[in-house]
N, C-alpha and C. Protein backbone atom coordinates (compact mmCIF):
# COMPACT_ATOMS: atom_id res chain seq x y z
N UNK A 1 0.85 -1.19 0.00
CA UNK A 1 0.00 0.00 0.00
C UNK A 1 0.89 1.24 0.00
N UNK A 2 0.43 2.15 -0.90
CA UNK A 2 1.31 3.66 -0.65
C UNK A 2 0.54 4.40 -1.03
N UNK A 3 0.91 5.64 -0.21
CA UNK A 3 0.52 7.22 -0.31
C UNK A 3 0.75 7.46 -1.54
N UNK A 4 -0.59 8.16 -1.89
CA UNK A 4 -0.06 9.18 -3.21
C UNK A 4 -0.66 10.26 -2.82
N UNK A 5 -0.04 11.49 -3.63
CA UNK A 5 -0.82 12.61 -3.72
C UNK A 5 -1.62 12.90 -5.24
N UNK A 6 -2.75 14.03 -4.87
CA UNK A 6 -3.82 13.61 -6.23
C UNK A 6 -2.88 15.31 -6.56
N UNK A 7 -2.48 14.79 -8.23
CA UNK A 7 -1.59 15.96 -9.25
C UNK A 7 -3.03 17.07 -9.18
N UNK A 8 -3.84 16.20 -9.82
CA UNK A 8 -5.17 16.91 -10.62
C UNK A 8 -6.41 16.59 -10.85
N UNK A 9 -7.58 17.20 -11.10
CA UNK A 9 -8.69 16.66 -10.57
C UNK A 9 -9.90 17.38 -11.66
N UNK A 10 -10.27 16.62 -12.52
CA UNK A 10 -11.04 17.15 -13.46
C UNK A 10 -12.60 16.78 -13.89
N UNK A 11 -13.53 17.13 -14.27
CA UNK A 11 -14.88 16.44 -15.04
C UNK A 11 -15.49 17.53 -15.64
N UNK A 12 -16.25 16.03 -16.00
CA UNK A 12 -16.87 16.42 -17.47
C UNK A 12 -18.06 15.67 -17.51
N UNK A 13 -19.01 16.47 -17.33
CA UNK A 13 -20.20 16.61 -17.16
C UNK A 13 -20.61 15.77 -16.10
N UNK A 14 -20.85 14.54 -15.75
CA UNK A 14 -21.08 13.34 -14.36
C UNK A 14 -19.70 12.35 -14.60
N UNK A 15 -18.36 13.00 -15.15
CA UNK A 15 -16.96 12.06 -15.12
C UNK A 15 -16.36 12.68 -14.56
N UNK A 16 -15.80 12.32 -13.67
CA UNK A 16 -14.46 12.67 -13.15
C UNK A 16 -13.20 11.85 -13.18
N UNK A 17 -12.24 12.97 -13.53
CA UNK A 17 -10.71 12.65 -13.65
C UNK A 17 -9.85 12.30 -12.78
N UNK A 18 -9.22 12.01 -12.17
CA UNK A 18 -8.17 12.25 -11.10
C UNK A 18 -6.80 11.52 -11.63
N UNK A 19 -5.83 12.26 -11.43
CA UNK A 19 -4.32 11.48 -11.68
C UNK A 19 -3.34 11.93 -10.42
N UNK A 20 -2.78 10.77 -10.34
CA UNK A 20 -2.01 10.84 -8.96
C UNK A 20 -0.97 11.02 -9.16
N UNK A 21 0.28 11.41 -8.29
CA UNK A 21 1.65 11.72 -8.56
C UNK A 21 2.27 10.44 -8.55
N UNK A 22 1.81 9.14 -8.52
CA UNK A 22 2.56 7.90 -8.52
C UNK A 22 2.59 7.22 -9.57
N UNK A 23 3.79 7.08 -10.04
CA UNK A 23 4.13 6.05 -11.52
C UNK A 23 4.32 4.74 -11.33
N UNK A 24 3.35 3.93 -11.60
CA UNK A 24 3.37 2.57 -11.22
C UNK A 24 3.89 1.56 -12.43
N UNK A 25 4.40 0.71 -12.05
CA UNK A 25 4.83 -0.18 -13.48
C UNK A 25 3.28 -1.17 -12.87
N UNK A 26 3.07 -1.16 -14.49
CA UNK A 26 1.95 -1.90 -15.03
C UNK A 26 1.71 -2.72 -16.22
N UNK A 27 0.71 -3.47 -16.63
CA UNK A 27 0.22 -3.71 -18.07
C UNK A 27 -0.78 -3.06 -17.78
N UNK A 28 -0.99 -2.25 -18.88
CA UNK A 28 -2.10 -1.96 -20.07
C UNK A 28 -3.18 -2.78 -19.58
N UNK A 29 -4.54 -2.20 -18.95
CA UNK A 29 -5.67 -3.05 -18.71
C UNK A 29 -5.46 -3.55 -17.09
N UNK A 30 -4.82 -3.22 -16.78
CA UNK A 30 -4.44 -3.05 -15.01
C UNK A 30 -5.35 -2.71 -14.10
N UNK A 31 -5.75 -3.14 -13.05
CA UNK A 31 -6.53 -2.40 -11.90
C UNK A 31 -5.80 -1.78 -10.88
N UNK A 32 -6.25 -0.30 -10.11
CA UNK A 32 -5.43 -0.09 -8.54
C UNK A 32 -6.64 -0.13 -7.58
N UNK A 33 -6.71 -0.27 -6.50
CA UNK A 33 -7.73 0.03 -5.64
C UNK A 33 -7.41 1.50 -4.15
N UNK A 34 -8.31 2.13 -4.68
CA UNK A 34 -8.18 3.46 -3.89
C UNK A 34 -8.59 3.29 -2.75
N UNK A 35 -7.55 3.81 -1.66
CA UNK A 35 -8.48 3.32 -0.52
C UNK A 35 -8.57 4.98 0.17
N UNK A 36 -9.86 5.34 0.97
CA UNK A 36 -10.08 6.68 1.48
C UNK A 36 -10.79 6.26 2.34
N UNK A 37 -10.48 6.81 3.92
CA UNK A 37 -11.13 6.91 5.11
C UNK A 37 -11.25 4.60 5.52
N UNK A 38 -10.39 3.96 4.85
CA UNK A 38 -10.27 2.33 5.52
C UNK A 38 -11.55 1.98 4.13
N UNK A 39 -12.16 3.05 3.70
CA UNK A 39 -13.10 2.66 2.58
C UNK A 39 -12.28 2.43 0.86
N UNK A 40 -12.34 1.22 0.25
CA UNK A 40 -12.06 1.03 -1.23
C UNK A 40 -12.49 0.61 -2.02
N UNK A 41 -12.13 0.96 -3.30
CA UNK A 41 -12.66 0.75 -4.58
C UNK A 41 -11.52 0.58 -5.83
N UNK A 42 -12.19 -0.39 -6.50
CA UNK A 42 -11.76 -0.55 -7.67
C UNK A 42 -11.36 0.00 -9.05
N UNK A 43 -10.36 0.47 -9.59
CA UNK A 43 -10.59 1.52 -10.81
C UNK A 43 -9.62 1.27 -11.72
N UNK A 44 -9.77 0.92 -13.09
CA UNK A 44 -9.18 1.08 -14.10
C UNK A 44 -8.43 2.07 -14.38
N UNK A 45 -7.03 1.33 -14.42
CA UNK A 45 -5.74 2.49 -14.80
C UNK A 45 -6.13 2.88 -15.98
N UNK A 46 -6.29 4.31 -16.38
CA UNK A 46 -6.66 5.23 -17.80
C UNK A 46 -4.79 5.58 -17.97
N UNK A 47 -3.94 5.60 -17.62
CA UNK A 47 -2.87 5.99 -18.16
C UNK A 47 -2.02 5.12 -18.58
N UNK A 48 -1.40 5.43 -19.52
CA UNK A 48 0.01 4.53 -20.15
C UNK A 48 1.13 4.19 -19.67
N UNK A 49 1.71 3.26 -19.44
CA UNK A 49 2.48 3.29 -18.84
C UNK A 49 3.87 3.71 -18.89
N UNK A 50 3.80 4.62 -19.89
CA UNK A 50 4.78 5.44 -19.81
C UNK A 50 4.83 6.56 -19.08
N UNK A 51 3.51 7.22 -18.49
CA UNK A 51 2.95 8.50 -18.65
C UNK A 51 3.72 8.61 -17.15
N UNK A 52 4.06 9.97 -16.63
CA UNK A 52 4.58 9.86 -15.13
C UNK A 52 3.29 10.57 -14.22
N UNK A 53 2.49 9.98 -13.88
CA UNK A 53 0.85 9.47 -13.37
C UNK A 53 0.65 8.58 -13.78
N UNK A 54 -0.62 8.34 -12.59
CA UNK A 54 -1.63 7.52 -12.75
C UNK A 54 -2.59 7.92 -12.48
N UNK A 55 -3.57 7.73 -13.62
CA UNK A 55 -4.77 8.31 -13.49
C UNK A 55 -6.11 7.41 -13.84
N UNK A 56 -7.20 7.54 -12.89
CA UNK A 56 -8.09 7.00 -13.22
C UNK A 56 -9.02 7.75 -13.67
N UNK A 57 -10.73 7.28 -14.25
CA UNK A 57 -11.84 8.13 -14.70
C UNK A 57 -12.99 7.22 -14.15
N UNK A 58 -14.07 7.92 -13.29
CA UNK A 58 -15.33 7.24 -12.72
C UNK A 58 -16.39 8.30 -13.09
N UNK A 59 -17.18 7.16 -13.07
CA UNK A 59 -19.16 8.30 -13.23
C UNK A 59 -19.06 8.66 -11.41
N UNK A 60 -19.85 9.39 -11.50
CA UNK A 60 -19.61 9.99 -10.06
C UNK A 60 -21.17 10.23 -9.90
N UNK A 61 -21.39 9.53 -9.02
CA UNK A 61 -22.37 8.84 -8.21
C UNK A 61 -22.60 9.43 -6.66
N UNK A 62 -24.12 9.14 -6.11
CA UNK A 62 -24.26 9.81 -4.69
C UNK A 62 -23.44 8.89 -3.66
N UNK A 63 -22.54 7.95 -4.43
CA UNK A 63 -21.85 6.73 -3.06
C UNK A 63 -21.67 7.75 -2.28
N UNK A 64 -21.10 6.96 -1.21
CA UNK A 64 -20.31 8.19 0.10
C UNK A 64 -18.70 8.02 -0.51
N UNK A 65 -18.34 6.88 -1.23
CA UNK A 65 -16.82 7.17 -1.69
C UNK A 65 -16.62 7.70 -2.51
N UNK A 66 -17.50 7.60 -4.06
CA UNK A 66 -17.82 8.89 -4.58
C UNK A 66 -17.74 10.34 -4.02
N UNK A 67 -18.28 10.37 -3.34
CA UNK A 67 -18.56 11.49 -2.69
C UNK A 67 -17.39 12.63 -2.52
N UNK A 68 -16.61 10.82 -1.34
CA UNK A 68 -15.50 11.38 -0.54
C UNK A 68 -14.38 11.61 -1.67
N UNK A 69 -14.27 11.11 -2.49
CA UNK A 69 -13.54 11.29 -3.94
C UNK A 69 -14.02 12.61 -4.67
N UNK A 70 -14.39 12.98 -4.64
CA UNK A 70 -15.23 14.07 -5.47
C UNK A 70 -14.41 15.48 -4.57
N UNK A 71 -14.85 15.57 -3.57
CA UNK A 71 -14.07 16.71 -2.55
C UNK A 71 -12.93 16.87 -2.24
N UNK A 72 -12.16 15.45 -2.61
CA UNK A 72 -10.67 15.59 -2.39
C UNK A 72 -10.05 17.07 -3.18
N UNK A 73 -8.96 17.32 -2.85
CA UNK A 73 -8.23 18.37 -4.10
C UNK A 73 -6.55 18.24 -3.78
N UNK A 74 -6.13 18.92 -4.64
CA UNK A 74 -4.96 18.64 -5.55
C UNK A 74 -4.01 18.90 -4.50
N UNK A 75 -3.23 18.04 -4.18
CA UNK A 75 -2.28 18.01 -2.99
C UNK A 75 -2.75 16.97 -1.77
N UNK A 76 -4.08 16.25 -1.95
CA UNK A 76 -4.39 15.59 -0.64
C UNK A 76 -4.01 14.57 -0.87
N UNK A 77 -3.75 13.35 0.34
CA UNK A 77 -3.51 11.68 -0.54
C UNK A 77 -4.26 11.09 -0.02
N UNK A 78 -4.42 9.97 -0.52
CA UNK A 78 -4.92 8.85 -0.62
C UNK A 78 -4.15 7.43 -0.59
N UNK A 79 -4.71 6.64 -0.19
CA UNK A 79 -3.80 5.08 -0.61
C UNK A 79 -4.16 4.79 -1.59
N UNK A 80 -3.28 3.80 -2.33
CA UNK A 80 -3.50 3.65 -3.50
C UNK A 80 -2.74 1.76 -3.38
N UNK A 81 -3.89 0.82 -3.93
CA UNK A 81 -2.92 -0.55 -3.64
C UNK A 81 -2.82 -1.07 -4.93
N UNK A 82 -1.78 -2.07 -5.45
CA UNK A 82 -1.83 -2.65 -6.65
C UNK A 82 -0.33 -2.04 -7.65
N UNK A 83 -0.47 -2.37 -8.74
CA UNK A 83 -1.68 -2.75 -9.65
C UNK A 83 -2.05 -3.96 -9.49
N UNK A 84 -3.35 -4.76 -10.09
CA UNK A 84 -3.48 -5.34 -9.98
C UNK A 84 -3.88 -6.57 -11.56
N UNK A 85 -3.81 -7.91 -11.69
CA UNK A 85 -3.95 -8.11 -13.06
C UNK A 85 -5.41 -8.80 -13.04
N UNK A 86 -6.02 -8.53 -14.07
CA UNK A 86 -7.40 -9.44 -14.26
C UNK A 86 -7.38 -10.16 -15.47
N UNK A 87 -8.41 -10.84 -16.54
CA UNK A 87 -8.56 -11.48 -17.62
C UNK A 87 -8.47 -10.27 -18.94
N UNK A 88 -8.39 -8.73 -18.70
CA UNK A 88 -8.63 -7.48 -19.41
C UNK A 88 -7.43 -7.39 -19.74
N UNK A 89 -6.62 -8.12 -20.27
CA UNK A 89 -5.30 -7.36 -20.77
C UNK A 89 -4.88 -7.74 -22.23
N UNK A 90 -3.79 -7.33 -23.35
CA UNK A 90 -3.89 -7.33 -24.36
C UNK A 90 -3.44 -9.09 -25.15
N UNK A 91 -4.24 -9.53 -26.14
CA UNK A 91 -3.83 -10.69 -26.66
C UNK A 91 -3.05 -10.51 -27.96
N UNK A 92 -2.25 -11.69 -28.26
CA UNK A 92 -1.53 -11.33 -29.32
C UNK A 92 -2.78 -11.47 -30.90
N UNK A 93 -2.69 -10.53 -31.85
CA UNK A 93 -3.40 -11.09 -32.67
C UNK A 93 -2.98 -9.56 -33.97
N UNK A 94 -3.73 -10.02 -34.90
CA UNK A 94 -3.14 -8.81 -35.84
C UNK A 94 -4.10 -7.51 -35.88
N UNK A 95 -5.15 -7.77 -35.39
CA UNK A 95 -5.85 -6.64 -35.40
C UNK A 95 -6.62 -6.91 -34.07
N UNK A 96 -6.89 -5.33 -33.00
CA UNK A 96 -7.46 -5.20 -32.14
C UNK A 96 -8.93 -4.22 -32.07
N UNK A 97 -9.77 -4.80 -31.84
CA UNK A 97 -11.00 -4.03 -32.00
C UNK A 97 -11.81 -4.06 -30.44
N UNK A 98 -11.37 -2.42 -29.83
CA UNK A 98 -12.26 -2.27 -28.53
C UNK A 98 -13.99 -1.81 -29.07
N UNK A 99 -15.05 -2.87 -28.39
CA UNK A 99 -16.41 -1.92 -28.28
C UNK A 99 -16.16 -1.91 -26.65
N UNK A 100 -17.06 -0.65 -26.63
CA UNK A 100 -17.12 0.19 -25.32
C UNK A 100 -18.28 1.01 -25.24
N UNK A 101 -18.63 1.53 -23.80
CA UNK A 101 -19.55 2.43 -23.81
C UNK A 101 -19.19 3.18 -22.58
N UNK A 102 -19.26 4.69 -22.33
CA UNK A 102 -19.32 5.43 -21.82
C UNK A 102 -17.70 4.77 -20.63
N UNK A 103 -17.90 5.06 -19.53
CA UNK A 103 -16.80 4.92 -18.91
C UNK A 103 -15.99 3.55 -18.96
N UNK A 104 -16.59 2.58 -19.91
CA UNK A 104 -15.38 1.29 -20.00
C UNK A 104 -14.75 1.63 -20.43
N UNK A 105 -14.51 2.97 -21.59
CA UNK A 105 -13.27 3.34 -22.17
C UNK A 105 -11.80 3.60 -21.44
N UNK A 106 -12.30 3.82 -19.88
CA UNK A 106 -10.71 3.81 -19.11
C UNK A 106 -9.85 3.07 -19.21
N UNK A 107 -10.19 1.60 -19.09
CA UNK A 107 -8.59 0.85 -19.72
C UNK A 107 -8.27 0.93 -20.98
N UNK A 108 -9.77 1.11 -22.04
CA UNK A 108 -8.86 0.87 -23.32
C UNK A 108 -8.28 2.43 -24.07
N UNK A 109 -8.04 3.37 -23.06
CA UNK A 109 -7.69 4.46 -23.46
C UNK A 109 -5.89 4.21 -23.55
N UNK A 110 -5.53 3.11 -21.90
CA UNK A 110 -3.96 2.67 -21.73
C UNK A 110 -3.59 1.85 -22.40
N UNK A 111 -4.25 0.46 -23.27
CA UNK A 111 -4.50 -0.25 -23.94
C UNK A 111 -4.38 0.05 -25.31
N UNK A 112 -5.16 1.21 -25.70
CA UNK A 112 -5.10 1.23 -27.33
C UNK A 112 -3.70 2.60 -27.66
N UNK A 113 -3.36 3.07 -26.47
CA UNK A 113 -2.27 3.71 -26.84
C UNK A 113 -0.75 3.21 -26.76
N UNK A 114 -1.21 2.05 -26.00
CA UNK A 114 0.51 1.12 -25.87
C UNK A 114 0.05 0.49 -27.11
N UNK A 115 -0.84 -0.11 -27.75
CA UNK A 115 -0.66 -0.61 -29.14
C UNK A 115 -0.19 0.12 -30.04
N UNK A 116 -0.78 1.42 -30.21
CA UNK A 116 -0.40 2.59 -30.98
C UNK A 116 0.96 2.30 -31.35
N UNK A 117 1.77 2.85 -29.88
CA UNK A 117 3.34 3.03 -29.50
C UNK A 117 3.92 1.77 -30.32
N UNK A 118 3.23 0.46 -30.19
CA UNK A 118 3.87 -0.82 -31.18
C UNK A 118 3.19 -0.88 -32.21
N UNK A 119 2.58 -0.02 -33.22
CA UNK A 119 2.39 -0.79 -34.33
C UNK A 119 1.75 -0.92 -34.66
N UNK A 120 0.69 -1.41 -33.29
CA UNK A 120 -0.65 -2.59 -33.78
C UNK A 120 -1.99 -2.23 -34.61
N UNK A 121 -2.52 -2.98 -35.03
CA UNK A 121 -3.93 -2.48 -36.09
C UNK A 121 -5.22 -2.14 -34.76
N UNK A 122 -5.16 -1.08 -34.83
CA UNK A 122 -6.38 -0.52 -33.46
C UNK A 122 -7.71 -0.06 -34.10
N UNK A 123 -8.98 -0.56 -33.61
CA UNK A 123 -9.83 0.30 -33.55
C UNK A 123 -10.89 0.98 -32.45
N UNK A 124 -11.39 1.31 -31.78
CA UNK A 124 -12.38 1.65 -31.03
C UNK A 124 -13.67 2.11 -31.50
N UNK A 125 -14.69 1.31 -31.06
CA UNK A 125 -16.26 1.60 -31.30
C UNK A 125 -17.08 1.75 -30.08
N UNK A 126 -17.38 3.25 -29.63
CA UNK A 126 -17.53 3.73 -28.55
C UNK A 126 -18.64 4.65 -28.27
N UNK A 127 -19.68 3.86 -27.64
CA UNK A 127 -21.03 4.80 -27.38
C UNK A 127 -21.27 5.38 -26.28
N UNK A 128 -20.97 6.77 -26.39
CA UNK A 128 -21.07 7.55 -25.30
C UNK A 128 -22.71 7.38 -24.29
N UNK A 129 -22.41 7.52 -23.11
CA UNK A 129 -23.59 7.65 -22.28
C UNK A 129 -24.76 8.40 -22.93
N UNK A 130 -26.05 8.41 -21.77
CA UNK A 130 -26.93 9.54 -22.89
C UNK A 130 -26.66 11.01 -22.56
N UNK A 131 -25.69 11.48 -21.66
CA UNK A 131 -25.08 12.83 -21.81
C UNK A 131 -24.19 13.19 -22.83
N UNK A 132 -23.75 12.30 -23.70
CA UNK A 132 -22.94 12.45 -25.08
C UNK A 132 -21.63 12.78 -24.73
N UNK A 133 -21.06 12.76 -23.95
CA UNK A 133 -19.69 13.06 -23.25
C UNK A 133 -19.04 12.05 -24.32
N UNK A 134 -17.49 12.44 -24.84
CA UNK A 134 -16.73 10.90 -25.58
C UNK A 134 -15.95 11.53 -24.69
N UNK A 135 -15.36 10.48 -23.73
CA UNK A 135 -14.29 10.43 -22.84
C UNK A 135 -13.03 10.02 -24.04
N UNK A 136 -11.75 11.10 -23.87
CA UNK A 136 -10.25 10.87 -24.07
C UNK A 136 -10.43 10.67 -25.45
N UNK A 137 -11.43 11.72 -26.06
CA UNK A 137 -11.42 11.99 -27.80
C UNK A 137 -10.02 12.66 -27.93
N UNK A 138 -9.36 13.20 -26.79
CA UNK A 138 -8.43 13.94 -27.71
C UNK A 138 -7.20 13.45 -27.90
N UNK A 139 -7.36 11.77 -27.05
CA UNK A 139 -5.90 10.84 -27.53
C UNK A 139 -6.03 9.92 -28.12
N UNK A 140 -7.55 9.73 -28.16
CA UNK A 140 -7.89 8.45 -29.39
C UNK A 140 -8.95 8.76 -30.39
N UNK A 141 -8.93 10.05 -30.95
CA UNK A 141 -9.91 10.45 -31.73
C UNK A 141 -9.46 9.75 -33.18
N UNK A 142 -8.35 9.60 -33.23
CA UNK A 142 -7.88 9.07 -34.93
C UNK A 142 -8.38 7.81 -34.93
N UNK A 143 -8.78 6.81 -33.79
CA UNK A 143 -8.71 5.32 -34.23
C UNK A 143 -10.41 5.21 -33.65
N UNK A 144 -10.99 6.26 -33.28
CA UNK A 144 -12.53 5.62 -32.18
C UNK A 144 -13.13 6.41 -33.32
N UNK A 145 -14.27 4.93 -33.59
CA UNK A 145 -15.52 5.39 -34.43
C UNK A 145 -16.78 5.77 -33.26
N UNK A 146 -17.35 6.43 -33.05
CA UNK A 146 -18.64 7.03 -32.30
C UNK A 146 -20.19 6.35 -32.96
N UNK A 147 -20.27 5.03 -32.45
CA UNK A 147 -21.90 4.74 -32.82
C UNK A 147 -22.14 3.55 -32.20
N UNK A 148 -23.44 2.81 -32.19
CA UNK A 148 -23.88 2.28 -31.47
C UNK A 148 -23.55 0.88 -31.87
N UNK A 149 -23.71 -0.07 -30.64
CA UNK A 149 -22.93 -1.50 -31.04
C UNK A 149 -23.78 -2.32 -32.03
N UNK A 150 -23.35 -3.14 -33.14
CA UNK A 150 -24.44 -3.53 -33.92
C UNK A 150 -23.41 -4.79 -34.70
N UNK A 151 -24.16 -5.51 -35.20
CA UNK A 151 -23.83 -6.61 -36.16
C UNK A 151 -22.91 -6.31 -37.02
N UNK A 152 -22.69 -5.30 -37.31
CA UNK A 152 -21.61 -4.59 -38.79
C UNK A 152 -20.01 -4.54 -37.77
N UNK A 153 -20.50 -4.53 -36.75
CA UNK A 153 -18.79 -4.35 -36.40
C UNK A 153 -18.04 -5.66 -36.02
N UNK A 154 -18.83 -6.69 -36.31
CA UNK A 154 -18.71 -8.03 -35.72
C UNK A 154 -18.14 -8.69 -37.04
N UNK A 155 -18.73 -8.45 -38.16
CA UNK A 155 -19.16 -8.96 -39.37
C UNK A 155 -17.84 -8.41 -39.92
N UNK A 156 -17.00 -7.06 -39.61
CA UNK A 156 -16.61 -6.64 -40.40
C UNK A 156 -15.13 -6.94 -39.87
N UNK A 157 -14.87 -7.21 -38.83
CA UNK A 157 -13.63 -7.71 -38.08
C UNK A 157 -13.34 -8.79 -37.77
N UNK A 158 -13.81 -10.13 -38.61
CA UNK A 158 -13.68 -11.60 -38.00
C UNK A 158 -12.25 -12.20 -37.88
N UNK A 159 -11.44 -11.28 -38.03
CA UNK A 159 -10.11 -11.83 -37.69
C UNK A 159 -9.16 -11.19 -36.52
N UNK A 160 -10.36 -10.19 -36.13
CA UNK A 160 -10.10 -9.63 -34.63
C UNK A 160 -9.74 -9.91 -33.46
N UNK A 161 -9.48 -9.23 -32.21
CA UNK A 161 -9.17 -9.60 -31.00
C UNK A 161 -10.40 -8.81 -30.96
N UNK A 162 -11.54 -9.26 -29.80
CA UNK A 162 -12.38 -8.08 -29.31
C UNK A 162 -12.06 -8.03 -27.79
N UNK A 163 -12.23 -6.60 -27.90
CA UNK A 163 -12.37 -6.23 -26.45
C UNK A 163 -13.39 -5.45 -25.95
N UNK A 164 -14.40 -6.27 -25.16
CA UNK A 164 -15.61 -5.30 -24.58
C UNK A 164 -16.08 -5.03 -23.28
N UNK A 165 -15.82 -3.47 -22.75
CA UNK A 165 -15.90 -2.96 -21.92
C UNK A 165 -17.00 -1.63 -21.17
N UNK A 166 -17.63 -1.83 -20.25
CA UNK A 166 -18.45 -1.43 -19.73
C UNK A 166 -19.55 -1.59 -18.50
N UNK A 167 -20.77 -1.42 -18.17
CA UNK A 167 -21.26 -1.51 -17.26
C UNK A 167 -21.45 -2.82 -17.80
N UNK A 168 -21.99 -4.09 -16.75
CA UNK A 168 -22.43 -5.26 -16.79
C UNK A 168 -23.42 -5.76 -17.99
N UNK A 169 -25.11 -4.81 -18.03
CA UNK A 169 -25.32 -5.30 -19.22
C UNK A 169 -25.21 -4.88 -20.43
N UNK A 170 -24.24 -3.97 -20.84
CA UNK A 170 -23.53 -3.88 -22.24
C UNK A 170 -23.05 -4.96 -22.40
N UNK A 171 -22.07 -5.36 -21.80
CA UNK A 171 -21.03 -5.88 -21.92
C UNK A 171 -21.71 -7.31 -22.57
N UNK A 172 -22.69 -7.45 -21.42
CA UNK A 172 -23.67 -9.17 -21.77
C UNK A 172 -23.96 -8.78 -23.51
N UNK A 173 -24.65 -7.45 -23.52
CA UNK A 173 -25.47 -7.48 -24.90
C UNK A 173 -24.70 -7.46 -25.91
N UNK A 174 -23.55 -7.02 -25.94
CA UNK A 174 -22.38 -6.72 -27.11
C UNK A 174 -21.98 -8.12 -26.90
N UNK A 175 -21.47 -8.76 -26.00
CA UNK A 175 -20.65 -10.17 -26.38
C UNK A 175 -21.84 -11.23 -26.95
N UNK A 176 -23.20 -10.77 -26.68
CA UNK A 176 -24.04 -12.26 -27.33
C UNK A 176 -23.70 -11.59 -28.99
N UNK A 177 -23.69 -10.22 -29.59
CA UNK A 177 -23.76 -9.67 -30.71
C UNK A 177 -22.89 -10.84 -31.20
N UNK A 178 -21.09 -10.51 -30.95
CA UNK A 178 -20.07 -10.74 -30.93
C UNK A 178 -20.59 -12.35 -31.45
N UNK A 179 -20.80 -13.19 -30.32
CA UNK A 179 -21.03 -14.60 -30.59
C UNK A 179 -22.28 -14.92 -31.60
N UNK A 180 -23.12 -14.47 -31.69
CA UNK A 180 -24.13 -14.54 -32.81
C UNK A 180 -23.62 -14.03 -33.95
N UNK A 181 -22.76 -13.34 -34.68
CA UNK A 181 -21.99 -13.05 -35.76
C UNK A 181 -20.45 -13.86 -35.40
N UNK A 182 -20.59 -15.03 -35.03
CA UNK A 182 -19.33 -16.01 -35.24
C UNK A 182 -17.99 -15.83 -34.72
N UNK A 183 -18.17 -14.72 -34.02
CA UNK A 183 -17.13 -14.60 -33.07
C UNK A 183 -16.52 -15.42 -32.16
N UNK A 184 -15.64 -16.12 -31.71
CA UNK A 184 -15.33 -17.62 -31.53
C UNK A 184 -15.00 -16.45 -29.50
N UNK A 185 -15.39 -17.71 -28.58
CA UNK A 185 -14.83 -17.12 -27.43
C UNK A 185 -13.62 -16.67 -26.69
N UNK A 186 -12.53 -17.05 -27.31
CA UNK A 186 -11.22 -17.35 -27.15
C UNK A 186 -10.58 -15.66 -27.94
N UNK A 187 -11.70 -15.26 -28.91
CA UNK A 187 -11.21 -13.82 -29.21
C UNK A 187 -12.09 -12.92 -28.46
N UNK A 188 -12.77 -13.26 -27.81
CA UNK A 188 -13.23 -11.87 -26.81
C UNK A 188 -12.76 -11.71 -25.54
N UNK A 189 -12.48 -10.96 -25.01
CA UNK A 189 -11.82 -10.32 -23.80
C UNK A 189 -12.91 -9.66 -23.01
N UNK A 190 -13.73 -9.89 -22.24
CA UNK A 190 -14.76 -8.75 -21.41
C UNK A 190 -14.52 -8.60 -19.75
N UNK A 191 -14.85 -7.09 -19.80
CA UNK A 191 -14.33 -6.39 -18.89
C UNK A 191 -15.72 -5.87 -18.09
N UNK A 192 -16.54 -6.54 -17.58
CA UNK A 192 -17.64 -5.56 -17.16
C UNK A 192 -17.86 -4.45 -16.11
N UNK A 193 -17.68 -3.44 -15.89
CA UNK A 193 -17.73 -2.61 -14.60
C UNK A 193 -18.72 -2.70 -13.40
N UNK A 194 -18.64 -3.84 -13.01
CA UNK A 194 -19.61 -4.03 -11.67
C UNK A 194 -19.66 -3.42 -10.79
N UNK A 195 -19.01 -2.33 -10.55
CA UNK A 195 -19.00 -1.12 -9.34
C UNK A 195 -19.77 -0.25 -9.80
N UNK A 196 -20.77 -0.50 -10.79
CA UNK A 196 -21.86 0.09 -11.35
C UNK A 196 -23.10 -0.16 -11.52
């Protein structure tokens, strides 16, 4: 477990930002768990691991850790434990295709930019909440298409890695898509945000 201090503290519209002054070695698709007041939570590393932060992005909610997250400001700390690894991290394959919706985009923002950095064939298909917010258009605007999840993106990538990330039942409804257009299980990767 270690102290960090929070660099910076940002949102956008019901998102909030926060990046901490601690550079953690990680993979791409990583978890840390924040801990405030003996209270924690789970959150998808949004930064690269090159980047010197770490930063996460949450919907911000009436929780009380929400809350207590929300009021923090720039200079206070927090614990911070991990990283940590789950089934969300990158597979080898020649082309990578994230669907997403609204805040699952936090890992594949660290995810589709360490591919970037190597090479790899990236895309993102990403449906913003119904506040229309596109979270981190301005580091993955070249590779994220903006529309809703559907049969054409399944159909059109069968030699893909998929990766699908979001609240619980996206995630269900996009991976039956995925498998009903012949998507084999062994190429999907899902990430569902159950702290939601």
């Amino acid at each position: 477990m270690a102290m960090t201090k929070i660099l910076s503290k940002s949102k956008i519209g019901n998102k909030l930002f926060v990046k901490f002054d601690t550079k953690l070695q990680f993979n791409p698709g990583n978890t840390i768990d924040v801990i405030i007041d003996n209270d924690r939570r789970t959150f998808s590393i949004a930064s690269a691991p090159w980047e010197n932060f770490t930063m996460i992005a949450t919907n911000i909610r009436n929780s009380p850790f929400k809350q207590k997250l929300l009021m923090l400001k720039e200079g206070d700390e927090v614990k911070i434990e991990g990283p940590y690894q789950d089934e969300f991290v990158i597979k080898d394959s020649p082309k990578h295709v994230f669907v997403t919706k609204d805040i699952g985009i936090t890992p594949v923002r660290s995810m589709a930019l360490y591919l970037l950095k190597n090479s790899q064939n990236v895309t993102i298909y990403y449906q913003p909440d119904e506040d229309g917010v596109i979270l981190f258009k301005e580091d993955l605007g070249n590779i994220m298409k903006i529309e809703q999840i559907s049969n054409k993106i399944f159909k059109e990538n069968q030699d893909a890695m998929f990766y699908i990330s979001g609240e619980p039942e996206f995630t269900k409804i996009a991976t039956k898509i995925a498998v009903d257009n012949g998507i084999k299980a062994g190429k999907i990767v899902v990430e569902p945000f159950s702290g939601y």
